[in-house]
N, C-alpha and C. Protein backbone atom coordinates (compact mmCIF):
# COMPACT_ATOMS: atom_id res chain seq x y z
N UNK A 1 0.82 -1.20 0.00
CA UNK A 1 0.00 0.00 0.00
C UNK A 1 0.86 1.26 0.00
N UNK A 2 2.13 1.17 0.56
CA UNK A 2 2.43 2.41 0.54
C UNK A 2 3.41 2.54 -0.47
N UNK A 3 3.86 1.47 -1.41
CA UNK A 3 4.17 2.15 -2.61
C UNK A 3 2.96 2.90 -3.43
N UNK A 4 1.92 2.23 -3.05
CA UNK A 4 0.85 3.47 -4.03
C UNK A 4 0.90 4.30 -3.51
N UNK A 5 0.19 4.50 -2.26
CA UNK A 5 0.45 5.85 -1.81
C UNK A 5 1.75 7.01 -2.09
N UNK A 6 3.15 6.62 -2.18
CA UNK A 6 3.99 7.17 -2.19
C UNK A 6 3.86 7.52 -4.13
N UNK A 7 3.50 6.49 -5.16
CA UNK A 7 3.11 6.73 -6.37
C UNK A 7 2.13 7.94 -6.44
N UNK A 8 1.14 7.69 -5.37
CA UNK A 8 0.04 8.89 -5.77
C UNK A 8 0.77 9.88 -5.31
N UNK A 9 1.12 10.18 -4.62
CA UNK A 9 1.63 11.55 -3.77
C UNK A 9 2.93 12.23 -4.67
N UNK A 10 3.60 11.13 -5.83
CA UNK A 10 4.49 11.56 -6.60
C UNK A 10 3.57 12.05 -7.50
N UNK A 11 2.67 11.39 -8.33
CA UNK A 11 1.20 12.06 -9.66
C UNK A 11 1.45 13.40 -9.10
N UNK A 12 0.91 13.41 -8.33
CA UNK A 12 0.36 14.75 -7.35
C UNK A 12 0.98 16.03 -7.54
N UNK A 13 2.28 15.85 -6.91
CA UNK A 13 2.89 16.36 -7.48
C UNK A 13 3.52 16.76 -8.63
N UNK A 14 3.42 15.99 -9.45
CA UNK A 14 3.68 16.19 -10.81
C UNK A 14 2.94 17.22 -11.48
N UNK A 15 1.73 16.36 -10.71
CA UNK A 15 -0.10 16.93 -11.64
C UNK A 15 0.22 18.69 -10.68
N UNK A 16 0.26 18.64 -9.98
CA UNK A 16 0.45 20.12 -9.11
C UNK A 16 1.60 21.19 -9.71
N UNK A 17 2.65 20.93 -9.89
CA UNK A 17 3.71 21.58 -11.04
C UNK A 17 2.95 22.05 -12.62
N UNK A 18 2.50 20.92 -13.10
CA UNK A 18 1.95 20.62 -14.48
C UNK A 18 0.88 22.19 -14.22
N UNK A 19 0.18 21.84 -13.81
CA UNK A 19 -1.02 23.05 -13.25
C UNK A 19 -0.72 24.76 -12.84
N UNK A 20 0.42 24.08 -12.36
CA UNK A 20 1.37 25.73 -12.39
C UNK A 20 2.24 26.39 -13.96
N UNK A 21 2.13 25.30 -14.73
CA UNK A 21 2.66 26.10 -15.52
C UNK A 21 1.26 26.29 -16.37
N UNK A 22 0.63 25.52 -16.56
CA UNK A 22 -0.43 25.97 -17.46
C UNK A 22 -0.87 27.11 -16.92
N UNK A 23 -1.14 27.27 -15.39
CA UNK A 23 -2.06 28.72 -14.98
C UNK A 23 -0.29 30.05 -15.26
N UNK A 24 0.75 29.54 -15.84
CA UNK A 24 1.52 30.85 -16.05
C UNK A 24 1.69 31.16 -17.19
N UNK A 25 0.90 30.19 -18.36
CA UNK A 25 1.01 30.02 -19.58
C UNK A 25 -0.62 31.04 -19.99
N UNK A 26 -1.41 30.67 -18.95
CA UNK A 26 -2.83 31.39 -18.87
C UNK A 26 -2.59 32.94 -18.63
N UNK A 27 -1.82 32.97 -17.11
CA UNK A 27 -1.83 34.43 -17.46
C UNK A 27 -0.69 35.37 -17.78
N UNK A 28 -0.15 34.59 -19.03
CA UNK A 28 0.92 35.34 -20.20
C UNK A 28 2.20 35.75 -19.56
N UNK A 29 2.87 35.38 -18.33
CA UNK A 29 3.73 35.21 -17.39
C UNK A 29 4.91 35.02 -18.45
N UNK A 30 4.43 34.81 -19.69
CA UNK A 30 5.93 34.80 -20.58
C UNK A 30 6.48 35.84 -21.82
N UNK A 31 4.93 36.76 -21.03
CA UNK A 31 4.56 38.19 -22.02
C UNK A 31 3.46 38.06 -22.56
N UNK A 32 2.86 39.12 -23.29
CA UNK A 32 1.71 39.24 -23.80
C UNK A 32 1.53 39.10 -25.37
N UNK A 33 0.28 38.89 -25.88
CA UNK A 33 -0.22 38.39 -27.34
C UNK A 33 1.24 39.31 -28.17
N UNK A 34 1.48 38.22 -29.31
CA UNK A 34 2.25 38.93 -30.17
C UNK A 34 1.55 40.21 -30.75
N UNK A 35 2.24 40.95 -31.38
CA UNK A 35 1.65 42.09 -32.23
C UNK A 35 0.69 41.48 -33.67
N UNK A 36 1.45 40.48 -34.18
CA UNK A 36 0.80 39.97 -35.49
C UNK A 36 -0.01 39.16 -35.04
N UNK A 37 -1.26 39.45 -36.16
CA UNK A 37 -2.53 38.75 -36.34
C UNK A 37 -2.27 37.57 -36.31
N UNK A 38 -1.21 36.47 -36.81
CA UNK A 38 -1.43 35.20 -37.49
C UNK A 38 -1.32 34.64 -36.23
N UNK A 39 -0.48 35.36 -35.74
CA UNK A 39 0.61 34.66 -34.41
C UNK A 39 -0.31 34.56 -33.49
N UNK A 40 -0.98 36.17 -33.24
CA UNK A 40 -2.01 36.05 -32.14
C UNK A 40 -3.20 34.91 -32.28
N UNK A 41 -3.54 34.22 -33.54
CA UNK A 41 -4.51 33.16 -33.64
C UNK A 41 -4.05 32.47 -33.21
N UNK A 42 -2.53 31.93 -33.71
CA UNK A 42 -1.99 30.82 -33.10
C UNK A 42 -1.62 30.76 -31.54
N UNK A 43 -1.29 31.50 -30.92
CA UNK A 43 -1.39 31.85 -29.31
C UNK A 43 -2.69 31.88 -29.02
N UNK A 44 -3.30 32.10 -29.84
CA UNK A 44 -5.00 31.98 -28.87
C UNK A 44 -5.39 30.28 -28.81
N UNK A 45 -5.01 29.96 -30.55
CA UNK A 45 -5.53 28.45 -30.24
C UNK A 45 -4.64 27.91 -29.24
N UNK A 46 -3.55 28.06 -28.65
CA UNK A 46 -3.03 27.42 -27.82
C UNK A 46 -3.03 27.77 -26.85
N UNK A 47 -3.76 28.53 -26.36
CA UNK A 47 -4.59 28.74 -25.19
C UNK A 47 -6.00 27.70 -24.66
N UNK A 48 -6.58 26.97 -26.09
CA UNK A 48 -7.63 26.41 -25.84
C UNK A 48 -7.10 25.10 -25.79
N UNK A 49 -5.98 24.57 -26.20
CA UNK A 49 -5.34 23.54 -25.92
C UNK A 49 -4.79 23.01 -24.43
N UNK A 50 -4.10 24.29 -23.86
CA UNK A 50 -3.43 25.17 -22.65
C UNK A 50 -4.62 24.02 -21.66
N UNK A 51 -6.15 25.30 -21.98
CA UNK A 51 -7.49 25.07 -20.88
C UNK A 51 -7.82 23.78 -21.03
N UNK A 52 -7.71 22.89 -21.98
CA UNK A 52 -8.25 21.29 -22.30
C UNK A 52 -7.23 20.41 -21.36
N UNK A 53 -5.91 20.76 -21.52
CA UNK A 53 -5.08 20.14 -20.78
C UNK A 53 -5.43 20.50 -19.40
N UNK A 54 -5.80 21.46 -19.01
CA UNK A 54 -5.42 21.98 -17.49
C UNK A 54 -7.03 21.12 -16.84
N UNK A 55 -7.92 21.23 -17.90
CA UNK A 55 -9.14 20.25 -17.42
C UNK A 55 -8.99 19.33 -16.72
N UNK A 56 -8.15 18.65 -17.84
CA UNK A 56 -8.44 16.85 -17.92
C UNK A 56 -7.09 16.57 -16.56
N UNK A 57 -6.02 17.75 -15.96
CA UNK A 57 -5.08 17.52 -14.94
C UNK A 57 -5.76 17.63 -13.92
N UNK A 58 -6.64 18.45 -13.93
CA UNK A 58 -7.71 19.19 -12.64
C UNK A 58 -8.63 17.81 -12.46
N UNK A 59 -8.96 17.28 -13.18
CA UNK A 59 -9.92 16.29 -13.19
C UNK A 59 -9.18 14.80 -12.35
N UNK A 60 -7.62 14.66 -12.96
CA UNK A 60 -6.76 13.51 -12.63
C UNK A 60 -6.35 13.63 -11.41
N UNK A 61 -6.33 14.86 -11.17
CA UNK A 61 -5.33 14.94 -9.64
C UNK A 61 -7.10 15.19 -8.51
N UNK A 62 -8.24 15.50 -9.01
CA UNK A 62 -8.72 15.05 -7.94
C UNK A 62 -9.04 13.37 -7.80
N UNK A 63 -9.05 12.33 -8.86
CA UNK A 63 -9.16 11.08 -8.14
C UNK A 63 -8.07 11.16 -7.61
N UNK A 64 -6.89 11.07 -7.92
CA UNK A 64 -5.55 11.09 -6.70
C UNK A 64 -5.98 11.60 -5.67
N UNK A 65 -6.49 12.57 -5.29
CA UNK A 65 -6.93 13.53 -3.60
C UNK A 65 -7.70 12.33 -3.07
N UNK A 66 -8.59 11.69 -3.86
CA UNK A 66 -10.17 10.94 -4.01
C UNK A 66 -9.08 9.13 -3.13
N UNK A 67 -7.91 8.92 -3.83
CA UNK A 67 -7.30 7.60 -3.86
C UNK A 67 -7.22 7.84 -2.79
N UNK A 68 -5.94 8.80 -2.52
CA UNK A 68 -5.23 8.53 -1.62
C UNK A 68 -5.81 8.99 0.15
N UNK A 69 -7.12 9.73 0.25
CA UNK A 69 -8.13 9.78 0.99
C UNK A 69 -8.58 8.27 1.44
N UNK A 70 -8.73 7.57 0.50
CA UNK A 70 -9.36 5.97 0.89
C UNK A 70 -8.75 5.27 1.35
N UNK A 71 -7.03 5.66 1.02
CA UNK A 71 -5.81 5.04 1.71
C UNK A 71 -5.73 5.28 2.97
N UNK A 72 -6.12 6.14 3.06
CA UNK A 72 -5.80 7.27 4.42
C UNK A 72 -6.76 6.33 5.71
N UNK A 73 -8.11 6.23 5.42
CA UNK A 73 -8.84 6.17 5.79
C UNK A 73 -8.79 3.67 5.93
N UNK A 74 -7.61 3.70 5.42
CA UNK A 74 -8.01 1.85 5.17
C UNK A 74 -8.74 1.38 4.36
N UNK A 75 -9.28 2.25 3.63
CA UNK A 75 -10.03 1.84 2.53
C UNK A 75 -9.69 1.61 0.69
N UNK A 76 -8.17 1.77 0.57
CA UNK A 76 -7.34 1.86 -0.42
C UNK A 76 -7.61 0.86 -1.60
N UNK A 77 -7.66 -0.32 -0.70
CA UNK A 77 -7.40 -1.41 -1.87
C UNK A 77 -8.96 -2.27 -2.23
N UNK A 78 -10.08 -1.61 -1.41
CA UNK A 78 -11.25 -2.03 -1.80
C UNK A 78 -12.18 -1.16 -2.49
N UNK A 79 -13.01 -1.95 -3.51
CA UNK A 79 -14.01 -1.14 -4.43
C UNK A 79 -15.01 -0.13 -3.72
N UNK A 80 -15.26 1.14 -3.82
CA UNK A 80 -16.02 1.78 -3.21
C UNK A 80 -17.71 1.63 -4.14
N UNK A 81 -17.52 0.70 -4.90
CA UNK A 81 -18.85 0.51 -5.17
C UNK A 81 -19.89 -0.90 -4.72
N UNK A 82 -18.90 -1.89 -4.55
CA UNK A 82 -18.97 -3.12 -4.02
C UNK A 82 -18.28 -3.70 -2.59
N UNK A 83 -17.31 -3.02 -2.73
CA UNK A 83 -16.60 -3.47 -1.51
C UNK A 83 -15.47 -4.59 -1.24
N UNK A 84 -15.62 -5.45 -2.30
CA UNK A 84 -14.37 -6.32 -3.03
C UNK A 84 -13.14 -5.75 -3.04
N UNK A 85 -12.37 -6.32 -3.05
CA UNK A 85 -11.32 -6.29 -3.22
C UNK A 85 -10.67 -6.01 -4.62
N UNK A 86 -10.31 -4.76 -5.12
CA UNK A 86 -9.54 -4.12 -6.01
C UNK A 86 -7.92 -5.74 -6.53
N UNK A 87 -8.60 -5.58 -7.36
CA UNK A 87 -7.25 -6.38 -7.95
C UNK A 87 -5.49 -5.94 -7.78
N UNK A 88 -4.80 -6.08 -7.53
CA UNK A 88 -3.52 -5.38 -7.36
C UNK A 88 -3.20 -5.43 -8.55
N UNK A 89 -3.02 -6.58 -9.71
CA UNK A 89 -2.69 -5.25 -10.68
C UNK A 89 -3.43 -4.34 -12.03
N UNK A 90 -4.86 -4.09 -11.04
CA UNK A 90 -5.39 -3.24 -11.62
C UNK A 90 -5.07 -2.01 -10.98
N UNK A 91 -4.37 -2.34 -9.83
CA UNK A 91 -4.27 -0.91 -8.78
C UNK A 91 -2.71 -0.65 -9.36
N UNK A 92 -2.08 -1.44 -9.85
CA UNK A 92 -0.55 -0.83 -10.84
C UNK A 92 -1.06 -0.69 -11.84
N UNK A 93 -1.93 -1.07 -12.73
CA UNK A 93 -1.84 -0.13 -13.87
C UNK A 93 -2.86 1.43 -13.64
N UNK A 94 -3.42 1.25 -13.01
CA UNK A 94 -5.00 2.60 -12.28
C UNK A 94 -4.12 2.98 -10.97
N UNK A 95 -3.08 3.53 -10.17
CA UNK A 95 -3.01 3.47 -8.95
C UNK A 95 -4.13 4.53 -8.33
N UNK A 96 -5.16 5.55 -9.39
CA UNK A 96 -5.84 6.41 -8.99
C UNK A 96 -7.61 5.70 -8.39
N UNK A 97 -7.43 4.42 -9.23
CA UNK A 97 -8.95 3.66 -9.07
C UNK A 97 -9.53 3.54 -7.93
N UNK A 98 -10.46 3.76 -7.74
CA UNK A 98 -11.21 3.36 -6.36
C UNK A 98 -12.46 2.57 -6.63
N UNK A 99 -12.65 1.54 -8.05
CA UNK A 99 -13.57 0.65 -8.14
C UNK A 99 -12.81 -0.51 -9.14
N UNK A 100 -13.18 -2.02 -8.55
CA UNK A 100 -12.63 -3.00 -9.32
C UNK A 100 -13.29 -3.02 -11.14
N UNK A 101 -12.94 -4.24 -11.58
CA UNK A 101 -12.80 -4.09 -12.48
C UNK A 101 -14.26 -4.09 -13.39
N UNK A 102 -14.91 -5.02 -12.47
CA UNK A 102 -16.43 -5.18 -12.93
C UNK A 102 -17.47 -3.94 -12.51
N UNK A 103 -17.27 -3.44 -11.67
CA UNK A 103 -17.90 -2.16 -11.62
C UNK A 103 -17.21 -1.12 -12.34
N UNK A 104 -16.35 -0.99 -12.66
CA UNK A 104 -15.78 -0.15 -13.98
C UNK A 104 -16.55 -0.41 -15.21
N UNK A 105 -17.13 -1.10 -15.34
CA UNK A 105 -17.64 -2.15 -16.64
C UNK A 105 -18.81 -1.61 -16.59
N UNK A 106 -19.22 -1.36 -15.09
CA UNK A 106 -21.06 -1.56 -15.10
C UNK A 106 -21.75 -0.15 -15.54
């Protein structure tokens, strides 16, 4: 258990860095819109790329908060929908999962 835990708490951090640069990439921390039109499209679309990524990190690092809470609590390695027992190596390839494999399914 506590290599996951110590896995999640590394994500975490990762996912927590990752999130800092997108919010310095958000607010132009590396300067502001070019002068040219073309450029400024292209800095804008990659701004909407920027916000898609920063979603789907915001989204990852709360099951990590979500995992490693259940760890916390003794509840790490069992399904929070059934109560079974989480496969171990569904919990190495998912260390974020908090439901086995058949309720993933359902």
């Amino acid at each position: 258990m506590t290599d996951r835990k110590s896995e999640l708490e590394t994500l975490r951090a990762d996912l927590t860095a990752r999130l800092s640069r997108y919010e310095a990439h958000q607010h132009r921390e590396g300067g502001a819109l070019d002068k040219d039109f073309e450029e400024q499209a292209a800095q804008t679309q990659n701004d909407e790329v920027v916000d898609s990524l920063e979603t789907e990190t915001r989204a990852e690092l709360a099951q990590i908060e979500h995992a490693l809470a259940r760890i916390d609590n003794g509840m790490g390695d069992q399904c929070e929908s059934c109560g079974e027992a989480i496969d171990p190596r569904r919990l190495q390839v998912l260390p974020y999962t908090t439901v086995c494999v058949d309720c993933a399914e359902d």
